[in-house]
Structures are given as C-alpha cells and as structure tokens.
N, C-alpha and C. Protein backbone atom coordinates (compact mmCIF):
# COMPACT_ATOMS: atom_id res chain seq x y z
N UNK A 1 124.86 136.49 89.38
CA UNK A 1 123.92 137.04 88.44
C UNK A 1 122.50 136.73 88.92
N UNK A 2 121.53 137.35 88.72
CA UNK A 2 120.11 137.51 89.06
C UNK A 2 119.78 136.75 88.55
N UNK A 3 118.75 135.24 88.73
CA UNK A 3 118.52 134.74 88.03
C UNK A 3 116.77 134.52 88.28
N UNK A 4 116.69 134.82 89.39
CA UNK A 4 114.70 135.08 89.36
C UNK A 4 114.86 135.36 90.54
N UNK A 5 113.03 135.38 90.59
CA UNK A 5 113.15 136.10 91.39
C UNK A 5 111.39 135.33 92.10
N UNK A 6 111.52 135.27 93.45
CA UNK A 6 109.99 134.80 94.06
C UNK A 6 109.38 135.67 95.28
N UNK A 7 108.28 135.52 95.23
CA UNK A 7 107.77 135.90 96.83
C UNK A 7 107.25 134.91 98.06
N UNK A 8 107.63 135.17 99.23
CA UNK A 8 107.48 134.26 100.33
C UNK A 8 107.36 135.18 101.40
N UNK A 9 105.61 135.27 101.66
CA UNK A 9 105.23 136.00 102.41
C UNK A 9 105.25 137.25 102.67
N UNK A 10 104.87 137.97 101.17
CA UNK A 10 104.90 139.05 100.63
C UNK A 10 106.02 139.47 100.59
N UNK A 11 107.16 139.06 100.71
CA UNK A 11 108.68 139.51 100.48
C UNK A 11 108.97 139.05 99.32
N UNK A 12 109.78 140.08 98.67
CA UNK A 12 110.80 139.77 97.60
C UNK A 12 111.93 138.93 97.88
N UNK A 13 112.04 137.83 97.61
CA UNK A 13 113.46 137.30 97.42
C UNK A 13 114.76 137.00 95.74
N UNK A 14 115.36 137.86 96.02
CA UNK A 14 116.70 137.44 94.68
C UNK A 14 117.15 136.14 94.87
N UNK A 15 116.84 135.40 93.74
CA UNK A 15 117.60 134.39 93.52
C UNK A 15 118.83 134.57 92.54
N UNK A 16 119.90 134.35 93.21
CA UNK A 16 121.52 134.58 92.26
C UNK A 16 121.93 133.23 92.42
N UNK A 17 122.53 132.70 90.61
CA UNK A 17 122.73 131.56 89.82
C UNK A 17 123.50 131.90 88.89
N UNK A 18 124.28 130.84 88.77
CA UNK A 18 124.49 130.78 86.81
C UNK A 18 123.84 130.31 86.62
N UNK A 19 122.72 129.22 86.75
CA UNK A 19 121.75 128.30 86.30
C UNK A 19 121.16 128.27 86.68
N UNK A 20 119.84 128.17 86.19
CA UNK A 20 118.30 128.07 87.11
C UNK A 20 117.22 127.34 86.58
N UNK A 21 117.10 126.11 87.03
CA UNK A 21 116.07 124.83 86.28
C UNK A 21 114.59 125.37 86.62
N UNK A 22 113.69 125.54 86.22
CA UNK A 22 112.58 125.57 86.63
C UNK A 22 111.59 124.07 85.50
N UNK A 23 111.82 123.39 86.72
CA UNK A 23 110.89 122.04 86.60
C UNK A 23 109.25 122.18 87.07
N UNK A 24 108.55 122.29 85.43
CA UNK A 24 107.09 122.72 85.73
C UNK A 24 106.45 121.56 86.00
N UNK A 25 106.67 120.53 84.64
CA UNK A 25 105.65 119.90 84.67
C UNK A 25 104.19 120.33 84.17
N UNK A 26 103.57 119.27 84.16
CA UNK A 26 101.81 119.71 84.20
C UNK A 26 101.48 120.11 82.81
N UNK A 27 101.20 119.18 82.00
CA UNK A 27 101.12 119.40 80.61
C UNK A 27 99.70 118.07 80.61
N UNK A 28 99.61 117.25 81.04
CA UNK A 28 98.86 116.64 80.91
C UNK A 28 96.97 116.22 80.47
N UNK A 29 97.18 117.74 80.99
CA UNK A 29 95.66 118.32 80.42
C UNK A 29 95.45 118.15 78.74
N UNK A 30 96.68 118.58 78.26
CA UNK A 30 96.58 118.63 76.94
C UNK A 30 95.87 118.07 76.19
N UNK A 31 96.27 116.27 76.42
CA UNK A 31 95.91 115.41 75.57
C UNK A 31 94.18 115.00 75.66
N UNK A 32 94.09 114.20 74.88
CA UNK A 32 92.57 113.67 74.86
C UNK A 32 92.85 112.31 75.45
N UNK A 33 93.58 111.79 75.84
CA UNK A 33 93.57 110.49 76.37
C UNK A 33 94.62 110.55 77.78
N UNK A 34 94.41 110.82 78.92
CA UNK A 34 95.09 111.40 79.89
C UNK A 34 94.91 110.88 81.30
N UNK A 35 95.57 110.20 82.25
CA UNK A 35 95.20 110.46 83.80
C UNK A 35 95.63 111.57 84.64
N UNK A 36 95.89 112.67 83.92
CA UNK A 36 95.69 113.55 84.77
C UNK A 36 94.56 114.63 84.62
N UNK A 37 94.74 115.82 85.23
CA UNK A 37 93.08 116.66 85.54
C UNK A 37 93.48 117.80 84.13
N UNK A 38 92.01 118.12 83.57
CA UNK A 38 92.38 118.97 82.11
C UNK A 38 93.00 120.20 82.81
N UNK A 39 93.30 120.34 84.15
CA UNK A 39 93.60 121.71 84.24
C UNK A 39 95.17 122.06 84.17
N UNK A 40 95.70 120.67 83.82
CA UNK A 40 97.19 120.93 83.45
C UNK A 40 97.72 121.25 82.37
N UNK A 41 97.96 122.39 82.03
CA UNK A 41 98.22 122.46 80.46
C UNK A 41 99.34 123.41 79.99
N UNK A 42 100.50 123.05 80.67
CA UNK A 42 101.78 123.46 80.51
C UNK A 42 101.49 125.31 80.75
N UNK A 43 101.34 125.95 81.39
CA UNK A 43 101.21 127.57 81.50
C UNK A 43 102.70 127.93 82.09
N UNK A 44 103.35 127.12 82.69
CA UNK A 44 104.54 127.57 83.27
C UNK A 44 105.51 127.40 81.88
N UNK A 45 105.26 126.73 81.22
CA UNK A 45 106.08 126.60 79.31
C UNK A 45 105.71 127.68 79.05
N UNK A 46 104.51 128.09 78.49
CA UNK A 46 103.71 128.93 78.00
C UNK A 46 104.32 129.93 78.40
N UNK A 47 104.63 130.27 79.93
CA UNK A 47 105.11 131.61 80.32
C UNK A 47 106.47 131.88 80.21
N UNK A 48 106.82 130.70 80.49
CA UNK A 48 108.97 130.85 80.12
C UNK A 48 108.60 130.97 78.29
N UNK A 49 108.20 130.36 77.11
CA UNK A 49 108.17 130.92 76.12
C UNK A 49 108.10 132.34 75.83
N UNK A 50 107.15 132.88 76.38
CA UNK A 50 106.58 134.24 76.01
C UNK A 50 108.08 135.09 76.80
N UNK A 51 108.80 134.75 78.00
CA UNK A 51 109.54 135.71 78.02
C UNK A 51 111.14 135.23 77.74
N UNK A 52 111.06 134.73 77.06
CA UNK A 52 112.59 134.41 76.16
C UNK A 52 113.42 133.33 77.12
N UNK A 53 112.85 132.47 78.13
CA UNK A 53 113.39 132.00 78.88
C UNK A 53 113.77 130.52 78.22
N UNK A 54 115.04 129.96 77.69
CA UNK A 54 115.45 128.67 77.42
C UNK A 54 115.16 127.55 77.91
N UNK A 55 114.32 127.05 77.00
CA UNK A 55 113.70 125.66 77.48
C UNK A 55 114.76 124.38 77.07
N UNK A 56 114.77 123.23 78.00
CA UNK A 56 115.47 122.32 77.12
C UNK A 56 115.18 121.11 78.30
N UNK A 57 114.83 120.13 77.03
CA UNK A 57 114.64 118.48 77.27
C UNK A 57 113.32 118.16 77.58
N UNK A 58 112.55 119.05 76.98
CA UNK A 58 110.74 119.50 77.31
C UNK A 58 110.29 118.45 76.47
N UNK A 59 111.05 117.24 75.78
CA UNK A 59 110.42 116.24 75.03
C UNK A 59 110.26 114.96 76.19
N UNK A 60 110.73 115.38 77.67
CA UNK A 60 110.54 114.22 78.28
C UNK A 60 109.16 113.94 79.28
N UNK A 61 108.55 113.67 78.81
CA UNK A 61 107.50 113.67 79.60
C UNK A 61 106.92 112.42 80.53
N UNK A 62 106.67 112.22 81.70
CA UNK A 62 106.33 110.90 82.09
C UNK A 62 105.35 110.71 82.03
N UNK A 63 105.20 109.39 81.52
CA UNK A 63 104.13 108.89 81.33
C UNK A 63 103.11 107.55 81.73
N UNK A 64 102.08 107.31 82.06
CA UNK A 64 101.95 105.73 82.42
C UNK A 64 101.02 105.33 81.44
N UNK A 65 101.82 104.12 80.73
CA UNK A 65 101.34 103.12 79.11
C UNK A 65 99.80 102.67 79.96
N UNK A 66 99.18 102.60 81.09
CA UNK A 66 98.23 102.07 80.83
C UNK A 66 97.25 102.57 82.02
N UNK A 67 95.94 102.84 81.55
CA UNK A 67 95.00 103.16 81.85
C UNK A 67 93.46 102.60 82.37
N UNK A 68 92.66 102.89 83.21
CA UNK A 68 91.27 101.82 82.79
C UNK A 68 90.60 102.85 81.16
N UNK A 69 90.22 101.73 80.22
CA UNK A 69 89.73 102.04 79.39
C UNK A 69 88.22 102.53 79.00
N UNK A 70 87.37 102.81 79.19
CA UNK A 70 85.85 103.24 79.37
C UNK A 70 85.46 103.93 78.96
N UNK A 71 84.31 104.38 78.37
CA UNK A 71 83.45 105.54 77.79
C UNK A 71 82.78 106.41 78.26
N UNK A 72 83.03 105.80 80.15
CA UNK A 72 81.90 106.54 80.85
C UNK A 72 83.17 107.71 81.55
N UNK A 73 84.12 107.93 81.32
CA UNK A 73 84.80 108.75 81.92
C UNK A 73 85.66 109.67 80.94
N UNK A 74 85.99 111.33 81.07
CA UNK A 74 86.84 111.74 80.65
C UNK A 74 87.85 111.63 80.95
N UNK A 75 87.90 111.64 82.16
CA UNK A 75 89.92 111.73 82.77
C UNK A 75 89.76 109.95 82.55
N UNK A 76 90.95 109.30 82.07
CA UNK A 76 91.32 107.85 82.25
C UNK A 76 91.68 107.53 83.95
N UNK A 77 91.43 106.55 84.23
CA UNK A 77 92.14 105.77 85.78
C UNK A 77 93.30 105.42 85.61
N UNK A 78 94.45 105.68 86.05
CA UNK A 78 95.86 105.20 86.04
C UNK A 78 95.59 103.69 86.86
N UNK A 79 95.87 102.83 86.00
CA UNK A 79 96.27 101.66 86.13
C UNK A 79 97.77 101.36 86.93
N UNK A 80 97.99 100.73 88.13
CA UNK A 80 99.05 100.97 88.42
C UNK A 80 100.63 100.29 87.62
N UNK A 81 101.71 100.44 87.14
CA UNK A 81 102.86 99.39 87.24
C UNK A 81 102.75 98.18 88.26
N UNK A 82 102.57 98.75 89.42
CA UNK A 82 102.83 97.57 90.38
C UNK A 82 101.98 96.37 89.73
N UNK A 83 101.01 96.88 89.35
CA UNK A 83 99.93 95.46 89.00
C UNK A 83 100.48 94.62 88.14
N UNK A 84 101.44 95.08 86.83
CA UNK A 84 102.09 93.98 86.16
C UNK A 84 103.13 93.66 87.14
N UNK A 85 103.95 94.50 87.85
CA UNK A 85 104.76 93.77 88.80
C UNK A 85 104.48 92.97 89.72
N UNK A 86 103.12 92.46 89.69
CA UNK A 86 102.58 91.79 90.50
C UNK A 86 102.07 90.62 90.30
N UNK A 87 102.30 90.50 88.58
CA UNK A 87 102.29 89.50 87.93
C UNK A 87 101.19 89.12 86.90
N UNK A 88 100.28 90.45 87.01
CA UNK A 88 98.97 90.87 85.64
C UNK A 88 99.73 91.07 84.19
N UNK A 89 99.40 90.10 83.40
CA UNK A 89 99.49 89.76 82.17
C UNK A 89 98.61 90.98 81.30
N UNK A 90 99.42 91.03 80.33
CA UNK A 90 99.34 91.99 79.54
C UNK A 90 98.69 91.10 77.81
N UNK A 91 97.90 91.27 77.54
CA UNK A 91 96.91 90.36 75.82
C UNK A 91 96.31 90.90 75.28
N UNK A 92 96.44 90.23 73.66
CA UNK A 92 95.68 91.54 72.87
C UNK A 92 94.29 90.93 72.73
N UNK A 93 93.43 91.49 72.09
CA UNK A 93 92.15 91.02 72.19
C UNK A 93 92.24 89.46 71.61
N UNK A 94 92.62 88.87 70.95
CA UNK A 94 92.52 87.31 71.04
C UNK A 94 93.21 86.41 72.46
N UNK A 95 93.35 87.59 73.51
CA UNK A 95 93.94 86.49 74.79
C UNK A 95 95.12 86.07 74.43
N UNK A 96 95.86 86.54 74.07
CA UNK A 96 97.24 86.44 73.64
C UNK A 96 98.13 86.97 74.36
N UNK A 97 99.39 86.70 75.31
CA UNK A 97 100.33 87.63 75.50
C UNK A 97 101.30 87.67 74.47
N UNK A 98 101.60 89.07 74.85
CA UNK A 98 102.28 89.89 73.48
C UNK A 98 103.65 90.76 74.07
N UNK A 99 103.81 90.85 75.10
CA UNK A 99 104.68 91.37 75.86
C UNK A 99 105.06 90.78 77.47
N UNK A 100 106.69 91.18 77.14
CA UNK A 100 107.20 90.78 79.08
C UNK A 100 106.98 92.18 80.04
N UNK A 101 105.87 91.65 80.61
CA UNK A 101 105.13 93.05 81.31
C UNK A 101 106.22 93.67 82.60
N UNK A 102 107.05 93.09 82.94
CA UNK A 102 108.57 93.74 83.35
C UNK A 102 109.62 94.41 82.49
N UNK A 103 109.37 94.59 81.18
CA UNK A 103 110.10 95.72 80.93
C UNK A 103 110.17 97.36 81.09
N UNK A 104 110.63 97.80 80.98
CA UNK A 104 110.91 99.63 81.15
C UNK A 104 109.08 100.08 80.33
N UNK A 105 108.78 101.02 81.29
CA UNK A 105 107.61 101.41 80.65
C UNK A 105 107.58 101.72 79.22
N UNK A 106 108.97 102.42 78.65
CA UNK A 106 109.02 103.31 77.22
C UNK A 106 108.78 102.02 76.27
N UNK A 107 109.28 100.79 76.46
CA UNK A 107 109.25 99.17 76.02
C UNK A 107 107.82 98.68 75.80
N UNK A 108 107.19 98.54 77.01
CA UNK A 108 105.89 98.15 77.32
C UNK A 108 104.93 99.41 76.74
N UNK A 109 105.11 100.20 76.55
CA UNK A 109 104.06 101.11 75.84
C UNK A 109 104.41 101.50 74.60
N UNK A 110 105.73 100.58 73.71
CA UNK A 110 105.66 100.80 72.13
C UNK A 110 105.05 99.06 71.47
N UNK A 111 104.87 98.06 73.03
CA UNK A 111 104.83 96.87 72.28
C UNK A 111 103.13 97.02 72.63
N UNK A 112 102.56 97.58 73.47
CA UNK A 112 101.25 97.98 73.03
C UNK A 112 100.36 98.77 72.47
N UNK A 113 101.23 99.83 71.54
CA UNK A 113 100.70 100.23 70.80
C UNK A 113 100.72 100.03 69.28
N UNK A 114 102.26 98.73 69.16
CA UNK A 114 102.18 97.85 68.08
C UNK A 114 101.29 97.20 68.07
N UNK A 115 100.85 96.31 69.00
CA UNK A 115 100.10 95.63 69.03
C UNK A 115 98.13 96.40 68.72
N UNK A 116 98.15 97.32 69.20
CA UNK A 116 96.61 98.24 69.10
C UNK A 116 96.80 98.79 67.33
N UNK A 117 97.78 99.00 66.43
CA UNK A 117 98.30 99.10 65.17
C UNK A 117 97.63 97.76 64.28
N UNK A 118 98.33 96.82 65.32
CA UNK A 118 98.12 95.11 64.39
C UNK A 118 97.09 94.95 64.60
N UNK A 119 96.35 95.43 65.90
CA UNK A 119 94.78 94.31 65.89
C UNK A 119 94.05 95.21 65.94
N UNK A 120 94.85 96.56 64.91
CA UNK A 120 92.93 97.36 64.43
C UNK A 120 91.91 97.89 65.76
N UNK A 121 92.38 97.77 67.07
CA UNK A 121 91.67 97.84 68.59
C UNK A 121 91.91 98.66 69.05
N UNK A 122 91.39 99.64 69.50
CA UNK A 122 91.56 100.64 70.22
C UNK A 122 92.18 100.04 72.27
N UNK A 123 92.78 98.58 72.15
CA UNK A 123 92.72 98.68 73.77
C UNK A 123 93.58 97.24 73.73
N UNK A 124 94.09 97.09 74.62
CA UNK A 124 94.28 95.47 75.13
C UNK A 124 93.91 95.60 76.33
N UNK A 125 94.57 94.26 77.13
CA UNK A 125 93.88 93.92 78.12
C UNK A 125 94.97 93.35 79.27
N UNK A 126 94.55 93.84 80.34
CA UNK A 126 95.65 93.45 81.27
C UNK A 126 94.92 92.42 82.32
N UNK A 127 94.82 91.35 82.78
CA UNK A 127 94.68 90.36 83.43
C UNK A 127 95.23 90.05 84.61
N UNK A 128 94.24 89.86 85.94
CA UNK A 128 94.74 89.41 87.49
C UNK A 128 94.16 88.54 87.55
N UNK A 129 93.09 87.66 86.82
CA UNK A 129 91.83 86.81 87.08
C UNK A 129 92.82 85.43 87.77
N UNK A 130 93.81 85.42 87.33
CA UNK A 130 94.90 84.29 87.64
C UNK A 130 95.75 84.42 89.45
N UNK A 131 95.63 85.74 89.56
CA UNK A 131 96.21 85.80 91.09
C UNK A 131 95.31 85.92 92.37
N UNK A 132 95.33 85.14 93.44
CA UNK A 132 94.48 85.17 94.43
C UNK A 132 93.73 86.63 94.43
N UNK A 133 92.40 86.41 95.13
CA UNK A 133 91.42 87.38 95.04
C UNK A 133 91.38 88.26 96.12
N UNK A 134 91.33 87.45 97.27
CA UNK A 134 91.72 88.36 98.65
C UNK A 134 93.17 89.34 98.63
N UNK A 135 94.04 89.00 97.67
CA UNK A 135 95.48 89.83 97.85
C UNK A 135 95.16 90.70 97.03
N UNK A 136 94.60 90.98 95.72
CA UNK A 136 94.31 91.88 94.66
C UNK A 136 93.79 92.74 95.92
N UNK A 137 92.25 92.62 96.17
CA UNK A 137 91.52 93.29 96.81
C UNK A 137 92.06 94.14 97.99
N UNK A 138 92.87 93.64 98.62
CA UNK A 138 93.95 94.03 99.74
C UNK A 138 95.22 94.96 98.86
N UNK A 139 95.70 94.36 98.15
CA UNK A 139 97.15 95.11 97.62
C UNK A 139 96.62 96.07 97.24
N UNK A 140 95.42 96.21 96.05
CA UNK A 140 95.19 97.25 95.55
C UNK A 140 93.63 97.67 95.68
N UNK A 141 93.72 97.97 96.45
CA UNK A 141 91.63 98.73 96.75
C UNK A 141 91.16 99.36 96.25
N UNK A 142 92.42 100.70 95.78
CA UNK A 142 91.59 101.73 95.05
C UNK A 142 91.36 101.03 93.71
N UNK A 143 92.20 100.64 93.02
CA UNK A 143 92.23 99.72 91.65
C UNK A 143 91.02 98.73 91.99
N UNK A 144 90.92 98.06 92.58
CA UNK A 144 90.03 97.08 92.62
C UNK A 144 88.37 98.00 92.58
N UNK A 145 88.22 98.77 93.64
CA UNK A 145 87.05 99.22 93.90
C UNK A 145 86.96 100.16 92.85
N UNK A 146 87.80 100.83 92.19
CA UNK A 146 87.23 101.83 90.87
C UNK A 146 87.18 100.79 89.85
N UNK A 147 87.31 99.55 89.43
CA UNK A 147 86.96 98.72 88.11
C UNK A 147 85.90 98.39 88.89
N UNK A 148 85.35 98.16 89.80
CA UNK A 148 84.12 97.23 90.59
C UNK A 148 83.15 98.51 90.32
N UNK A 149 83.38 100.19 90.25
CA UNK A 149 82.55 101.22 90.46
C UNK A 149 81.86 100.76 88.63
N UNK A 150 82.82 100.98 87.55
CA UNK A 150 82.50 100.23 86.05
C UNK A 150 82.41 98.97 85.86
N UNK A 151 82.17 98.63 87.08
CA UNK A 151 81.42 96.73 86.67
C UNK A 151 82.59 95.96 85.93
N UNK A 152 83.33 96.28 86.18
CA UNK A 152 84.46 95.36 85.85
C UNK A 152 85.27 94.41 87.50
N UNK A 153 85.42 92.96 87.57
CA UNK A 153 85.57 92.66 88.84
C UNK A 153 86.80 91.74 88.20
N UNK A 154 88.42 92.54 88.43
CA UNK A 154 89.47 92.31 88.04
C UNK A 154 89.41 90.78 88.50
N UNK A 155 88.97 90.29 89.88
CA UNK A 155 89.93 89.28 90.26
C UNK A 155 88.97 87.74 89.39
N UNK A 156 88.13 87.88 88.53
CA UNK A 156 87.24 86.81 87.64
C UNK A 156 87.54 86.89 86.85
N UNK A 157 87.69 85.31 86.38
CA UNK A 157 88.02 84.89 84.67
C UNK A 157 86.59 85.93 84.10
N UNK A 158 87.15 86.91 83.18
CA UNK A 158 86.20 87.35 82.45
C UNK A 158 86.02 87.60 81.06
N UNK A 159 87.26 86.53 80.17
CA UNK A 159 87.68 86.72 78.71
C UNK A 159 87.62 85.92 78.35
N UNK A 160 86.74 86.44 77.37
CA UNK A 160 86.43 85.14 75.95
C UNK A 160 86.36 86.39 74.98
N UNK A 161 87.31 86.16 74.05
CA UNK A 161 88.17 87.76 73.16
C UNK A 161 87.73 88.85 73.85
N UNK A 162 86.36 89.68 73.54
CA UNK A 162 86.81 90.61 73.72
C UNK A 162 86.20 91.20 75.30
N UNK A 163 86.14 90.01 76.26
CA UNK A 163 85.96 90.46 77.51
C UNK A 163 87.08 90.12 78.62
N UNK A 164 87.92 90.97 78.86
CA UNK A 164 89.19 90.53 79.85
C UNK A 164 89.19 91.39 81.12
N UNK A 165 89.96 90.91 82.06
CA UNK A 165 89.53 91.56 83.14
C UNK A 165 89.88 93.55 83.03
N UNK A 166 90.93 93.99 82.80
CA UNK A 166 90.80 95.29 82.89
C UNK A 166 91.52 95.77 81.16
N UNK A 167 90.38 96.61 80.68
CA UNK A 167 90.96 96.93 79.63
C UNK A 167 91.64 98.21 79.48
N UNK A 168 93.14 98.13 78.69
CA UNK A 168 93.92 99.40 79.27
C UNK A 168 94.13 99.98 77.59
N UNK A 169 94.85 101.38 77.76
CA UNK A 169 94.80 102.25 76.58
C UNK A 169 96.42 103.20 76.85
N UNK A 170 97.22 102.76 75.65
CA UNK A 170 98.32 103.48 75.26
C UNK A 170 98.05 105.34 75.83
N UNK A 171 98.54 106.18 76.39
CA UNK A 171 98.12 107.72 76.42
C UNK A 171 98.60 107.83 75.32
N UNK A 172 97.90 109.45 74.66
CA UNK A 172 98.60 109.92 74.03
C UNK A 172 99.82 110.20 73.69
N UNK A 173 100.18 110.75 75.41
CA UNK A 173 101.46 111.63 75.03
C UNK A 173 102.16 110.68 74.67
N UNK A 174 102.20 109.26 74.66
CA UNK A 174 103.38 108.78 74.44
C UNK A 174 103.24 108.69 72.81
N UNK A 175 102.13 108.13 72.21
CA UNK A 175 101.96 108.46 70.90
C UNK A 175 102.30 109.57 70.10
N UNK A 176 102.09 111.31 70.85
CA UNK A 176 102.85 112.34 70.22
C UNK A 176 104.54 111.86 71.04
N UNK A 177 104.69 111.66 71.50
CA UNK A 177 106.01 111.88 72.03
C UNK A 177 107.16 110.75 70.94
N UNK A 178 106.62 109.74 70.66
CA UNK A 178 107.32 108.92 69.57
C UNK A 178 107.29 109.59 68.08
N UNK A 179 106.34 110.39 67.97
CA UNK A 179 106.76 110.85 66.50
C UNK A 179 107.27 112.18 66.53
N UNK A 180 107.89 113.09 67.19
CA UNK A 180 108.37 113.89 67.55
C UNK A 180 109.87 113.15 68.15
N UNK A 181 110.41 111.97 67.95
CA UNK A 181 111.67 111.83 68.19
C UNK A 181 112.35 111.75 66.76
C-alpha cells in the first residue's frame, strides 16, 4: 500500500508500507521558557493534522529540567545533565539540597518544580563551586564561558541565599506536559 510519498533530486519516489512513522519533532518554539530556537513550532503536526494523518504518543516530548536562568536572554542556555553527573548539586534558594541529582530527568524535573511551588521562586540553583576549577573549565567550556558571558563564574563559592553559582529553570513543556497526563 502507498504510504507517502518524497522527492530526491527532483524525482518522485513511492514509499509502500503498512506503517509509516513520521518522527517530526520540533515543537519547541512553542513555549515561553525554551532551549530551543522560536522557529520550531510543530508544522510537521500541524500538517499531518490538517490531512487526516494519525498521530500517536505526541505527549512525549524531550525535554531538559534545566536551563541558565536570566533576563537578558530569550532562548534559555541548556544546562548540561553531564554537569549533575559530574557531581553539581542541585538547592533551593536557602542552599539546601532537595534532590539526588542522578535520578531520571522526568524525577529531577518534578522535584524541582515542587520545590519552585514550595519556595514561591521562580529558579533554584545548581552548584560546581565545590569541584576543581581547571576541570569545570576544561570539561565544559561552552557552559563555563556562556555563564562567564552573564557574569556568572560557575567554578566560585557564590551563595549566600539568593546568589549560587548557576541558576536553573524547570521548561515549560514539562510543566504543560504533567498536567495533560
């Protein structure tokens, strides 16, 4: 059976299936709190909607719980995982840890947005000030040199409440994506 159809180098090609996944992606634009570019905004949904094409499991979206937090930017900085795997502590604005920053991201981004719920804050705070300075700077450059571009210098004790070394922010989508389960 015909199941689409593409071009590759001005040729028509038939694609024949019983099944045919088309993995878009790119929704990310959507939100107001985002690391990706506004120009993603699901059009390949948009277009399988409009022509009767069956969508399914479009509630999964990936996501990364943490961000650099700032006012001077629209798109957010993706904060990497590796950095808690690297042993950056995760606190809410009283310098508190509040989570085991090795759990599953879906884990780590409902215990910080409990936590942004409880302490009324739009942010917590993720912390390297504790791991050598030359390896931060080395492991992670781009991370290092984009908090150094916002005057933030991850690898210094820089918290007393509400100053910690990198302050991060729940995305949206995961916020729509929990109340939509």
């Amino acid at each position: 059976m015909l199941r689409g159809i593409c071009l590759k180098n001005n040729k028509t090609i038939n694609i024949y299936s019983r099944q045919t996944i088309l993995a878009t992606g790119g929704i990310g634009g959507l939100f107001k709190n985002s690391t990706n570019t506004r120009i993603l905004t699901g059009d390949a949904l948009s277009i399988s909607l409009r022509h009767n094409i069956k969508l399914k499991d479009i509630e999964y979206i990936q996501f990364h719980p943490t961000a650099l937090y700032t006012e001077k930017t629209k798109r957010m900085f993706l904060i990497s995982e590796s950095l808690r795997g690297e042993g950056a502590i995760l606190k809410n604005i009283y310098g508190h840890r509040f989570v085991n920053e090795l759990l599953p991201r879906d884990k780590v981004a409902d215990r910080i947005w409990n936590e942004i719920k409880e302490t009324n804050c739009n942010f917590v705070y993720l912390d390297v000030s504790h791991l050598d300075k030359d390896y931060i700077k080395n492991r992670f450059p781009l991370i290092y040199n984009t908090c150094l571009y916002y005057d933030i210098d991850i690898t210094k004790i820089q918290y007393q409440f509400a100053l910690l070394s990198i302050i991060i922010w729940v995305e949206l989508m995961w916020i729509n994506f929990q109340k939509h389960q």
